[in-house]
N, C-alpha and C. Protein backbone atom coordinates (compact mmCIF):
# COMPACT_ATOMS: atom_id res chain seq x y z
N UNK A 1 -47.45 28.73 -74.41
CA UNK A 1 -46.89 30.01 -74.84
C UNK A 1 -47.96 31.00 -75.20
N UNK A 2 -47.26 32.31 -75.51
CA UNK A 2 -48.32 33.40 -75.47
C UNK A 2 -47.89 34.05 -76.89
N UNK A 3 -48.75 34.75 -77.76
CA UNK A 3 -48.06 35.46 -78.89
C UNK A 3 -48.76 36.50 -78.75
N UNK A 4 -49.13 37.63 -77.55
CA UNK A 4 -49.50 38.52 -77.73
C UNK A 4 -48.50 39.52 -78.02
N UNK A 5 -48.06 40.74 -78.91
CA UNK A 5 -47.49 41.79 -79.16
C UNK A 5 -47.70 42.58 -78.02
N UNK A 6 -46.06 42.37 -77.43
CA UNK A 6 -45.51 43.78 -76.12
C UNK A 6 -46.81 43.15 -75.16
N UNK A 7 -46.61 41.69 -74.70
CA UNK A 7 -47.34 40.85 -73.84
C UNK A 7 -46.41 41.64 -72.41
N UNK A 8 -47.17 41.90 -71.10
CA UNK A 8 -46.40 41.87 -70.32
C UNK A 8 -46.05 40.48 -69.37
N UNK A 9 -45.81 39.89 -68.80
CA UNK A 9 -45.06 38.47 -68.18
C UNK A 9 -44.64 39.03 -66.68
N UNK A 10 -45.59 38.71 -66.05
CA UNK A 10 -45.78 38.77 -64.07
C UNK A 10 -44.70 37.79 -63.40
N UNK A 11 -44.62 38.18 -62.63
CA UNK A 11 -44.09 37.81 -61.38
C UNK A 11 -44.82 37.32 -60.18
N UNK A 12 -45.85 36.49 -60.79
CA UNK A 12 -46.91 36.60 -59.55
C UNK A 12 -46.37 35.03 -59.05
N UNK A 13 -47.44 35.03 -57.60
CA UNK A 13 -47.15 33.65 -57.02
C UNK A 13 -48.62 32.94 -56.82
N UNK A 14 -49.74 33.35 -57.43
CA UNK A 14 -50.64 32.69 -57.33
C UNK A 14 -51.95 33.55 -56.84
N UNK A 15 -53.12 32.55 -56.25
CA UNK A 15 -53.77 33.38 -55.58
C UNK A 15 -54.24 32.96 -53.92
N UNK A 16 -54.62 33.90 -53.25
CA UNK A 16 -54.93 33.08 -51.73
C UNK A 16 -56.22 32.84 -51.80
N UNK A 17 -56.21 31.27 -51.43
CA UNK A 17 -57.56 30.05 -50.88
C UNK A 17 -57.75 29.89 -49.67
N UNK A 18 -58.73 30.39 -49.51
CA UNK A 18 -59.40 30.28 -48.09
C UNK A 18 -60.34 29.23 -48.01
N UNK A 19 -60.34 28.27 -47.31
CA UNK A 19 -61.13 27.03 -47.85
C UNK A 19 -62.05 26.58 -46.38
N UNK A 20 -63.16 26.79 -46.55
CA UNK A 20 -63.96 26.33 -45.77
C UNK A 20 -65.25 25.17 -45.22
N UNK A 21 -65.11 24.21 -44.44
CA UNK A 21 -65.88 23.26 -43.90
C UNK A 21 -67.07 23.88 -44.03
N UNK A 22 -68.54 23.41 -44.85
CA UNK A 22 -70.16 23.96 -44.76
C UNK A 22 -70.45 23.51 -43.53
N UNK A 23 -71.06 24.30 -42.69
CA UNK A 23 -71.50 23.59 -41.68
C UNK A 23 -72.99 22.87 -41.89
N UNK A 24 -73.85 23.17 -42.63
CA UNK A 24 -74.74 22.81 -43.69
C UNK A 24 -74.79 22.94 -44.89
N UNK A 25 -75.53 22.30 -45.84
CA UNK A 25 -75.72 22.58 -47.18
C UNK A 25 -76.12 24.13 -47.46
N UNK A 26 -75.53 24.80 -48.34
CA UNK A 26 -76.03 26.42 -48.89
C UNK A 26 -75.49 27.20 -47.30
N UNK A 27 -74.92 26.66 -46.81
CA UNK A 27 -74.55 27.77 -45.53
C UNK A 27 -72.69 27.78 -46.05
N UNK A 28 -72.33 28.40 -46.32
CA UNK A 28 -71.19 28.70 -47.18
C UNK A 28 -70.01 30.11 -46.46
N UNK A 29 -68.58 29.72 -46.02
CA UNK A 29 -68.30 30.63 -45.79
C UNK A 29 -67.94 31.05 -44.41
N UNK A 30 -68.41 29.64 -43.39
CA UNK A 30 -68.88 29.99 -42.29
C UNK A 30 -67.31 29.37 -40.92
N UNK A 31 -67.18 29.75 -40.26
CA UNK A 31 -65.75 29.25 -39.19
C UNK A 31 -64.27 29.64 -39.88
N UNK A 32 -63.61 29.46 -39.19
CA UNK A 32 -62.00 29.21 -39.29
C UNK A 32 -62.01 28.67 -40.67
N UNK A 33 -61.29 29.38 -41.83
CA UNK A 33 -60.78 28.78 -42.97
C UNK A 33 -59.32 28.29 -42.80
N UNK A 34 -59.18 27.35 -43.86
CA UNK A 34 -57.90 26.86 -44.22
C UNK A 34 -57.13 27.63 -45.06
N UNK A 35 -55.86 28.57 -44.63
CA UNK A 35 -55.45 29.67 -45.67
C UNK A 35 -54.41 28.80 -46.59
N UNK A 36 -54.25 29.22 -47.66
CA UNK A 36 -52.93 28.74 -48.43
C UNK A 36 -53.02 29.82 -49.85
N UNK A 37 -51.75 29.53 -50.40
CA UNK A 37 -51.98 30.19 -51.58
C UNK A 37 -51.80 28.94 -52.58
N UNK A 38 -52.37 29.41 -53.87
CA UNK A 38 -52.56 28.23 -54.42
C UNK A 38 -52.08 29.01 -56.10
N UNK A 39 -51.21 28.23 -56.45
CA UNK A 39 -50.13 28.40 -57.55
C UNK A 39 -50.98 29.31 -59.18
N UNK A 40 -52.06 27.62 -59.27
CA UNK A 40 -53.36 28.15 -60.24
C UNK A 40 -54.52 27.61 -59.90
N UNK A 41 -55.29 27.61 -60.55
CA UNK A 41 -56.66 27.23 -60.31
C UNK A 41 -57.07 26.10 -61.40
N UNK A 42 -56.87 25.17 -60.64
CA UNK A 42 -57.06 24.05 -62.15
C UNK A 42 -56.95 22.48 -61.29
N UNK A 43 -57.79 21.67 -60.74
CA UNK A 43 -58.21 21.02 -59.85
C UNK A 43 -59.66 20.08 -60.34
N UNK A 44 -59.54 18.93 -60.79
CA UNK A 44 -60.40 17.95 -60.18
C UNK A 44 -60.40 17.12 -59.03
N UNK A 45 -60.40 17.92 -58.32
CA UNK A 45 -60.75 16.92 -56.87
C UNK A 45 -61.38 15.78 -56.53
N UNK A 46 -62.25 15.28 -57.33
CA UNK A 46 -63.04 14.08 -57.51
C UNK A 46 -63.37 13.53 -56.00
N UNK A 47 -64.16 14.44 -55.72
CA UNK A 47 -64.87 14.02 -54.31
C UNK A 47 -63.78 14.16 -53.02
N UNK A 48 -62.68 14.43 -53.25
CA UNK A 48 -61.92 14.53 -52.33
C UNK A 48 -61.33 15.87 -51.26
N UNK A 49 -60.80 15.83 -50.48
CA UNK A 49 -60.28 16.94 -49.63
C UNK A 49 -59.35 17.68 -50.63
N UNK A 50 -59.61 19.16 -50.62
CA UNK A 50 -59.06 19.94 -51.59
C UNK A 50 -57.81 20.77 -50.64
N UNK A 51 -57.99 20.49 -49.32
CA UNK A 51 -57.36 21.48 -48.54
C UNK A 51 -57.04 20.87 -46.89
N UNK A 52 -56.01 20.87 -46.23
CA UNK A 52 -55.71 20.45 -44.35
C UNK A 52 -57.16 20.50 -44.00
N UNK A 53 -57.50 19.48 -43.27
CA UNK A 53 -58.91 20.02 -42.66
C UNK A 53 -60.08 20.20 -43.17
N UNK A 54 -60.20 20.49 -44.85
CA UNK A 54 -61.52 20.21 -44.64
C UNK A 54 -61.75 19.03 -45.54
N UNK A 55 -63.14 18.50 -45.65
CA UNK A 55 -63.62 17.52 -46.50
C UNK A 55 -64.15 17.38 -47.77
N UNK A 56 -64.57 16.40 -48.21
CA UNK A 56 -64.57 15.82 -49.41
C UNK A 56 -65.97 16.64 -49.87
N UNK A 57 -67.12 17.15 -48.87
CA UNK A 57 -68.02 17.02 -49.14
C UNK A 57 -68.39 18.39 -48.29
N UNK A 58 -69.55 19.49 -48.78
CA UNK A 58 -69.84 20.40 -48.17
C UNK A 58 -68.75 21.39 -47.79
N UNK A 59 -68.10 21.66 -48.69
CA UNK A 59 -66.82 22.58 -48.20
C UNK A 59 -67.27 23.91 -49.41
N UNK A 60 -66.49 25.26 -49.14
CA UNK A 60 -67.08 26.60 -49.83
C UNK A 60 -65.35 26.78 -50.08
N UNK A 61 -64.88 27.85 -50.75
CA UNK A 61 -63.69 28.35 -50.80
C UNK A 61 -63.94 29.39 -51.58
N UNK A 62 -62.68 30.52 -51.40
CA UNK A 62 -62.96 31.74 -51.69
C UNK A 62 -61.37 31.90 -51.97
N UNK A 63 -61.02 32.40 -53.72
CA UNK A 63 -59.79 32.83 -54.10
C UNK A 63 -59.98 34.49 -53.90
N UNK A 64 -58.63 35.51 -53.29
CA UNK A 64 -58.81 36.69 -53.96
C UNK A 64 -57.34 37.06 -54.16
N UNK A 65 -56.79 38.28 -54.69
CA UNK A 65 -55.68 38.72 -55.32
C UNK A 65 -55.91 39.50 -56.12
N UNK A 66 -54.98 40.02 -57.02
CA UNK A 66 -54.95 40.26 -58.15
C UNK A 66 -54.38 39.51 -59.58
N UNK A 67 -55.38 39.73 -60.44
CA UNK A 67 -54.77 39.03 -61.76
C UNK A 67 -54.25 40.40 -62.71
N UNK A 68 -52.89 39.66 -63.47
CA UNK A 68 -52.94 40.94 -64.57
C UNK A 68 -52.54 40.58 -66.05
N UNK A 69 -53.11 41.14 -66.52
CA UNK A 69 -52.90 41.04 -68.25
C UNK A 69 -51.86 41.00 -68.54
N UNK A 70 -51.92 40.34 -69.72
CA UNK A 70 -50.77 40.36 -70.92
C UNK A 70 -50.78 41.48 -71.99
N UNK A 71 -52.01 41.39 -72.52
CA UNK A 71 -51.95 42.51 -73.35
C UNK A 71 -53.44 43.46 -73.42
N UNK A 72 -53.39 44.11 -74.04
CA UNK A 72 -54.49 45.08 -73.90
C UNK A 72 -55.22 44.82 -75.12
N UNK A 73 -56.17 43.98 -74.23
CA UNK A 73 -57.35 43.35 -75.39
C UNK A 73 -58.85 43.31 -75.15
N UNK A 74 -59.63 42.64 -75.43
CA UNK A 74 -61.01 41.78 -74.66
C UNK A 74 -60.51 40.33 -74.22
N UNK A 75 -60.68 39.86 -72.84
CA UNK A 75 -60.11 38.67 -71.92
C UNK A 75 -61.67 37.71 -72.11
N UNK A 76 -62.21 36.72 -72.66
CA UNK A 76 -62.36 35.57 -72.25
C UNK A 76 -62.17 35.07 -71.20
N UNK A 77 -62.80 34.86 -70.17
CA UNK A 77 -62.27 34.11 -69.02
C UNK A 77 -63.38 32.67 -68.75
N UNK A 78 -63.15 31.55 -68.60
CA UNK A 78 -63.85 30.47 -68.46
C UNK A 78 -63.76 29.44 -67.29
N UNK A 79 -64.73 29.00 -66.86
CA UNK A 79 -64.60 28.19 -65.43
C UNK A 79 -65.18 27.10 -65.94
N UNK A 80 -65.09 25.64 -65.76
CA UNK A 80 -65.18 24.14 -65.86
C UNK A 80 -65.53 24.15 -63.94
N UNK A 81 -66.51 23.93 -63.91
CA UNK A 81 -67.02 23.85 -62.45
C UNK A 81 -68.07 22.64 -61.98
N UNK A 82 -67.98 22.41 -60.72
CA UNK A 82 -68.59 21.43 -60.08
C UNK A 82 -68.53 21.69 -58.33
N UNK A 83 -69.02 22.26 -58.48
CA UNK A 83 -70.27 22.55 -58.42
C UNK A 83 -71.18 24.30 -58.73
N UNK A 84 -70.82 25.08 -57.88
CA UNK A 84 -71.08 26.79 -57.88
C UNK A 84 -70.18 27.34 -58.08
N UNK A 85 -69.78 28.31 -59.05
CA UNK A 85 -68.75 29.47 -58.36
C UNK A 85 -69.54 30.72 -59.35
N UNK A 86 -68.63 31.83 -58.48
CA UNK A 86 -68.87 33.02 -59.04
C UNK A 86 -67.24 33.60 -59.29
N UNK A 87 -66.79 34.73 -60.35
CA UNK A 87 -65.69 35.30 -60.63
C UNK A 87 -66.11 36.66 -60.67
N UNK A 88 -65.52 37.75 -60.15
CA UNK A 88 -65.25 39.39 -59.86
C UNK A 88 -64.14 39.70 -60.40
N UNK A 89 -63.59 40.40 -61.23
CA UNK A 89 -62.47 40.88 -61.82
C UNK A 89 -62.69 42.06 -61.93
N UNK A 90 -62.03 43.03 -61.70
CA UNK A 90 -61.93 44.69 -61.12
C UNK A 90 -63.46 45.32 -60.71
N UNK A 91 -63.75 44.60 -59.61
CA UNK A 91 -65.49 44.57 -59.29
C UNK A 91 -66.49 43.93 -60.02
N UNK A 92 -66.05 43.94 -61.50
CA UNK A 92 -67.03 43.30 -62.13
C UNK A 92 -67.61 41.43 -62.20
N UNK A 93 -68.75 41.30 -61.52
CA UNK A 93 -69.08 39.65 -61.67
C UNK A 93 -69.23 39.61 -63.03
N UNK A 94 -68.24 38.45 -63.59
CA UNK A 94 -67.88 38.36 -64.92
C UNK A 94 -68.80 37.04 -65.02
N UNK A 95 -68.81 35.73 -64.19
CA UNK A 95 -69.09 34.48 -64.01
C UNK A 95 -70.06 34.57 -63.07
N UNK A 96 -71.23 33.94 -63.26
CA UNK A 96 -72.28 33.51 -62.16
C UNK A 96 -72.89 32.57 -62.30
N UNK A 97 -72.60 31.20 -61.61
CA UNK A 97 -72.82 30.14 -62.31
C UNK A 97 -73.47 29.43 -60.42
N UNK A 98 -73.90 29.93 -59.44
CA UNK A 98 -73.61 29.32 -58.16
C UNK A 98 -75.37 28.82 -57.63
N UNK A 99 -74.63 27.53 -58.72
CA UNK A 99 -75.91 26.47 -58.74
C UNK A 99 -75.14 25.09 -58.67
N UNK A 100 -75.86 23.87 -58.06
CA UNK A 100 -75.46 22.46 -58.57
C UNK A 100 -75.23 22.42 -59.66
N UNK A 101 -74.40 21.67 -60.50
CA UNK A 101 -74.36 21.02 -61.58
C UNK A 101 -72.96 19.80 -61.91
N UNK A 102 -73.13 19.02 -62.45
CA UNK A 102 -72.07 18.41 -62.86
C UNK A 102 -70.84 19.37 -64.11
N UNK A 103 -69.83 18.84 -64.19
CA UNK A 103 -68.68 20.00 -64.42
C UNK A 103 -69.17 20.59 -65.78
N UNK A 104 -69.35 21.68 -65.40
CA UNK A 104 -70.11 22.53 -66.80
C UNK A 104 -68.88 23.89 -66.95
N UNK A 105 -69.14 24.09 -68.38
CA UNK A 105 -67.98 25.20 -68.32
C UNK A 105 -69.17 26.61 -68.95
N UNK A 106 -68.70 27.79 -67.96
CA UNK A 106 -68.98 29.02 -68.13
C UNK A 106 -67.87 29.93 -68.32
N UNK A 107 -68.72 31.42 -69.41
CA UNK A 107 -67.92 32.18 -69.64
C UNK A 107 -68.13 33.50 -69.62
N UNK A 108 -67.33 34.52 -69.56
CA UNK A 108 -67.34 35.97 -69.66
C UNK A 108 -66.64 36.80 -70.05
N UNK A 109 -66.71 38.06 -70.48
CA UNK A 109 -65.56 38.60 -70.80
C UNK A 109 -65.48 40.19 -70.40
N UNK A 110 -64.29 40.28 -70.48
CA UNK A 110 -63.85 42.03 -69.79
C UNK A 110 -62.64 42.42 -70.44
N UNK A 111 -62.62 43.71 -70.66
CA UNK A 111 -61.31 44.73 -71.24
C UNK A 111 -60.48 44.58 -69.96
N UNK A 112 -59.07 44.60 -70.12
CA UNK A 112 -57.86 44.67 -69.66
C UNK A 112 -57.35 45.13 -70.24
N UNK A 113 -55.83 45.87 -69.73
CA UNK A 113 -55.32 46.61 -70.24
C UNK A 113 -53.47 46.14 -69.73
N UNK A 114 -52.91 45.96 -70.80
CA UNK A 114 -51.72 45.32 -70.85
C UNK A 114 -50.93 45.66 -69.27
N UNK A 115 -50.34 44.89 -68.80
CA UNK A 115 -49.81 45.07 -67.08
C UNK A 115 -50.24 45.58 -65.95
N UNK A 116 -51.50 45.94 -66.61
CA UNK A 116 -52.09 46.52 -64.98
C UNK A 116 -53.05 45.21 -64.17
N UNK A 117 -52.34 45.82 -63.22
CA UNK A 117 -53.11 44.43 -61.95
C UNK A 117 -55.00 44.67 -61.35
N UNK A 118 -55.27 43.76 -61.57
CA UNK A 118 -56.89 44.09 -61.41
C UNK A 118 -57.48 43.21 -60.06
N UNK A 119 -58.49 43.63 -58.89
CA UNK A 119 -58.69 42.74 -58.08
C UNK A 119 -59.35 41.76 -59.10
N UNK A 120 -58.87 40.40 -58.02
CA UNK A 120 -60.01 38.85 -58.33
C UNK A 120 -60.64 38.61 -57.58
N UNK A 121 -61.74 37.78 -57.32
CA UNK A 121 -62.21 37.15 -56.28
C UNK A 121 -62.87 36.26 -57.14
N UNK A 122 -63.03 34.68 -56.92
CA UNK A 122 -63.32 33.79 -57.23
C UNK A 122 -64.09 33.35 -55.78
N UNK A 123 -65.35 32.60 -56.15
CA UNK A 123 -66.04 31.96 -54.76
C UNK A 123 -66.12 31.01 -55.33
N UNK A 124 -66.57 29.43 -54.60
CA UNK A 124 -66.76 28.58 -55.16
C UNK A 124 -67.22 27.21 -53.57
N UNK A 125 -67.95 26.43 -54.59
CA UNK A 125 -68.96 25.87 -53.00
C UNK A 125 -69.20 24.22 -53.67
N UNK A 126 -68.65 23.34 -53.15
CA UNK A 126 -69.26 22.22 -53.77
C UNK A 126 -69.98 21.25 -52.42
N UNK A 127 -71.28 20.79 -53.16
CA UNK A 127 -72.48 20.30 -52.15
C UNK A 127 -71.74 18.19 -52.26
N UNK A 128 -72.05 17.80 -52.71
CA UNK A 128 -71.64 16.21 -52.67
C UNK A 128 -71.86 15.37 -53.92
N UNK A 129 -70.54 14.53 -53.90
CA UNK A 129 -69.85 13.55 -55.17
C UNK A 129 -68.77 14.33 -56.27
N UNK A 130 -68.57 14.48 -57.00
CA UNK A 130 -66.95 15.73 -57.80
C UNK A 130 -67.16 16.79 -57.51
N UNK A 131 -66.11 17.23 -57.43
CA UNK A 131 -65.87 18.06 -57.70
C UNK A 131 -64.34 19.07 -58.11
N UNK A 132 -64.73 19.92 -59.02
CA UNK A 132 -63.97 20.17 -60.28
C UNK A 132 -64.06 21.81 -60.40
N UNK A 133 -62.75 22.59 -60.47
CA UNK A 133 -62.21 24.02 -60.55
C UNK A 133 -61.15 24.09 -61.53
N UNK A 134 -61.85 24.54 -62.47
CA UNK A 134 -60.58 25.16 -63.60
C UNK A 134 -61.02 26.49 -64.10
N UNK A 135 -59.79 27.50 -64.06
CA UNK A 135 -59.93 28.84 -64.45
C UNK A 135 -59.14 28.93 -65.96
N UNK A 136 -59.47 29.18 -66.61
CA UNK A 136 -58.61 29.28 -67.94
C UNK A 136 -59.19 31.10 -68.30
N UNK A 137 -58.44 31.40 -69.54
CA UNK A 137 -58.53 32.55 -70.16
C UNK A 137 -58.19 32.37 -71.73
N UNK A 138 -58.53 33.19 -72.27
CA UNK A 138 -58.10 33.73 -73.71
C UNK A 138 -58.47 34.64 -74.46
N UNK A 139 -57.61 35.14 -75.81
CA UNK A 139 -58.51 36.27 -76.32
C UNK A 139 -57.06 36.41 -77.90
N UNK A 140 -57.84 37.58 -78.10
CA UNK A 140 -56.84 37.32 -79.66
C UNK A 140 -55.15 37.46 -79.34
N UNK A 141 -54.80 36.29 -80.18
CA UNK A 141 -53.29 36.44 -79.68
C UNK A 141 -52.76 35.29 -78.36
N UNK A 142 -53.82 35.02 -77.92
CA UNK A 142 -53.47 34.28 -76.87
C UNK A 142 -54.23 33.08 -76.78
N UNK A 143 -54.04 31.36 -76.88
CA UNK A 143 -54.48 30.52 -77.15
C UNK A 143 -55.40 30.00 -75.77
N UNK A 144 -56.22 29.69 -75.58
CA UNK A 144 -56.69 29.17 -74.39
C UNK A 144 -56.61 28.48 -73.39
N UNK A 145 -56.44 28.87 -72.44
CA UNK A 145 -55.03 27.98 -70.94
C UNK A 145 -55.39 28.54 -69.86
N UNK A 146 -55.02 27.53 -69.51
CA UNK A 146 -54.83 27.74 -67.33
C UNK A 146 -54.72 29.24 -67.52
N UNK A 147 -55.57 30.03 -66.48
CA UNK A 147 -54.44 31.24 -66.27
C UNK A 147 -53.44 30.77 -65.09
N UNK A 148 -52.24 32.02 -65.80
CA UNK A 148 -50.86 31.12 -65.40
C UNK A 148 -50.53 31.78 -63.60
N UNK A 149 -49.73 31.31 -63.30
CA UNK A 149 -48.96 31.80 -61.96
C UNK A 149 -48.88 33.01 -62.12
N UNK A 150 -47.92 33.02 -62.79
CA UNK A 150 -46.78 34.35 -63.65
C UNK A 150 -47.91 35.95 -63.43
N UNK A 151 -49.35 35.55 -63.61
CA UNK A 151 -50.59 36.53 -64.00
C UNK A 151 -51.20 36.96 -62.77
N UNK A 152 -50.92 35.93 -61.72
CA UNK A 152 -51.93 35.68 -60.36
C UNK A 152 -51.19 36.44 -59.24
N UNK A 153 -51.41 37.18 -58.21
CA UNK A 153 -50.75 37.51 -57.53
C UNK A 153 -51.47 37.63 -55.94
N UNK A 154 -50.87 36.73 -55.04
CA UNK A 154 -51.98 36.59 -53.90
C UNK A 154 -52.18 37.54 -52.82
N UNK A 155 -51.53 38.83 -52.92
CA UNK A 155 -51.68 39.77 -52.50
C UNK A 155 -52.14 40.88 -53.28
């Protein structure tokens, strides 16, 4: 649940994952992706196929859409990652984390403004053995969680 005051509550359906086979290590991004939309962002994959087609190992993916606020505050936004990703929220790279590491959590933050829809773009690249994607958010009034469906919108 949410206790922000005159919170607005979306209608969204998620965001679109484009998920792609590396054709080498650090070559990211590259052939025919796997499209889907994907509800939230919150996934330990543990070495496994995240998506039709591609694999366990050397794969890149790229979320974009729009996300939108609840209320008009300062947003917290945090990633639990394994391996690289980066986060863009209304142009701004909020997250830059697109290095190896075992699941480490990074953070950033940006003004929003209660119901307005903002672009996303999430990138994200894992090289070999876990790997692990969780997007959460928070800020005053609002306890720390998945960001939800309801917020995400894949168009």
């Amino acid at each position: 649940g949410n206790f922000m005051v005159g919170a607005a509550y979306g209608t969204g359906d998620g965001l679109t994952g484009s998920y792609y086979n590396d054709p080498q290590q650090d070559n990211h991004f590259q052939g025919t992706p796997t499209v889907q939309i994907d509800p939230v962002i919150n996934w330990n994959w543990n070495g496994g196929s995240p998506a039709t087609g591609i694999g366990g190992n050397l794969w890149s993916a790229e979320w974009t859409g729009k996300i939108q606020a609840l209320g008009t505050t300062t947003y917290t936004f945090g990633v639990n990652i394994d391996d690289g990703a980066r986060v863009w929220i209304n142009g701004q790279l909020v997250i830059d984390s697109w290095v190896y590491q075992a699941p480490t959590w990074h953070y950033g933050t940006i003004d929003l403004e209660a119901g307005k829809q903002y672009d996303i773009k999430i990138d994200f690249f894992q090289g070999y053995g876990g790997s692990t994607l969780q997007f959460y958010w928070g800020a005053k009034g609002l306890p720390w969680q998945v960001v939800p469906k309801s917020q995400l919108y894949s168009k």
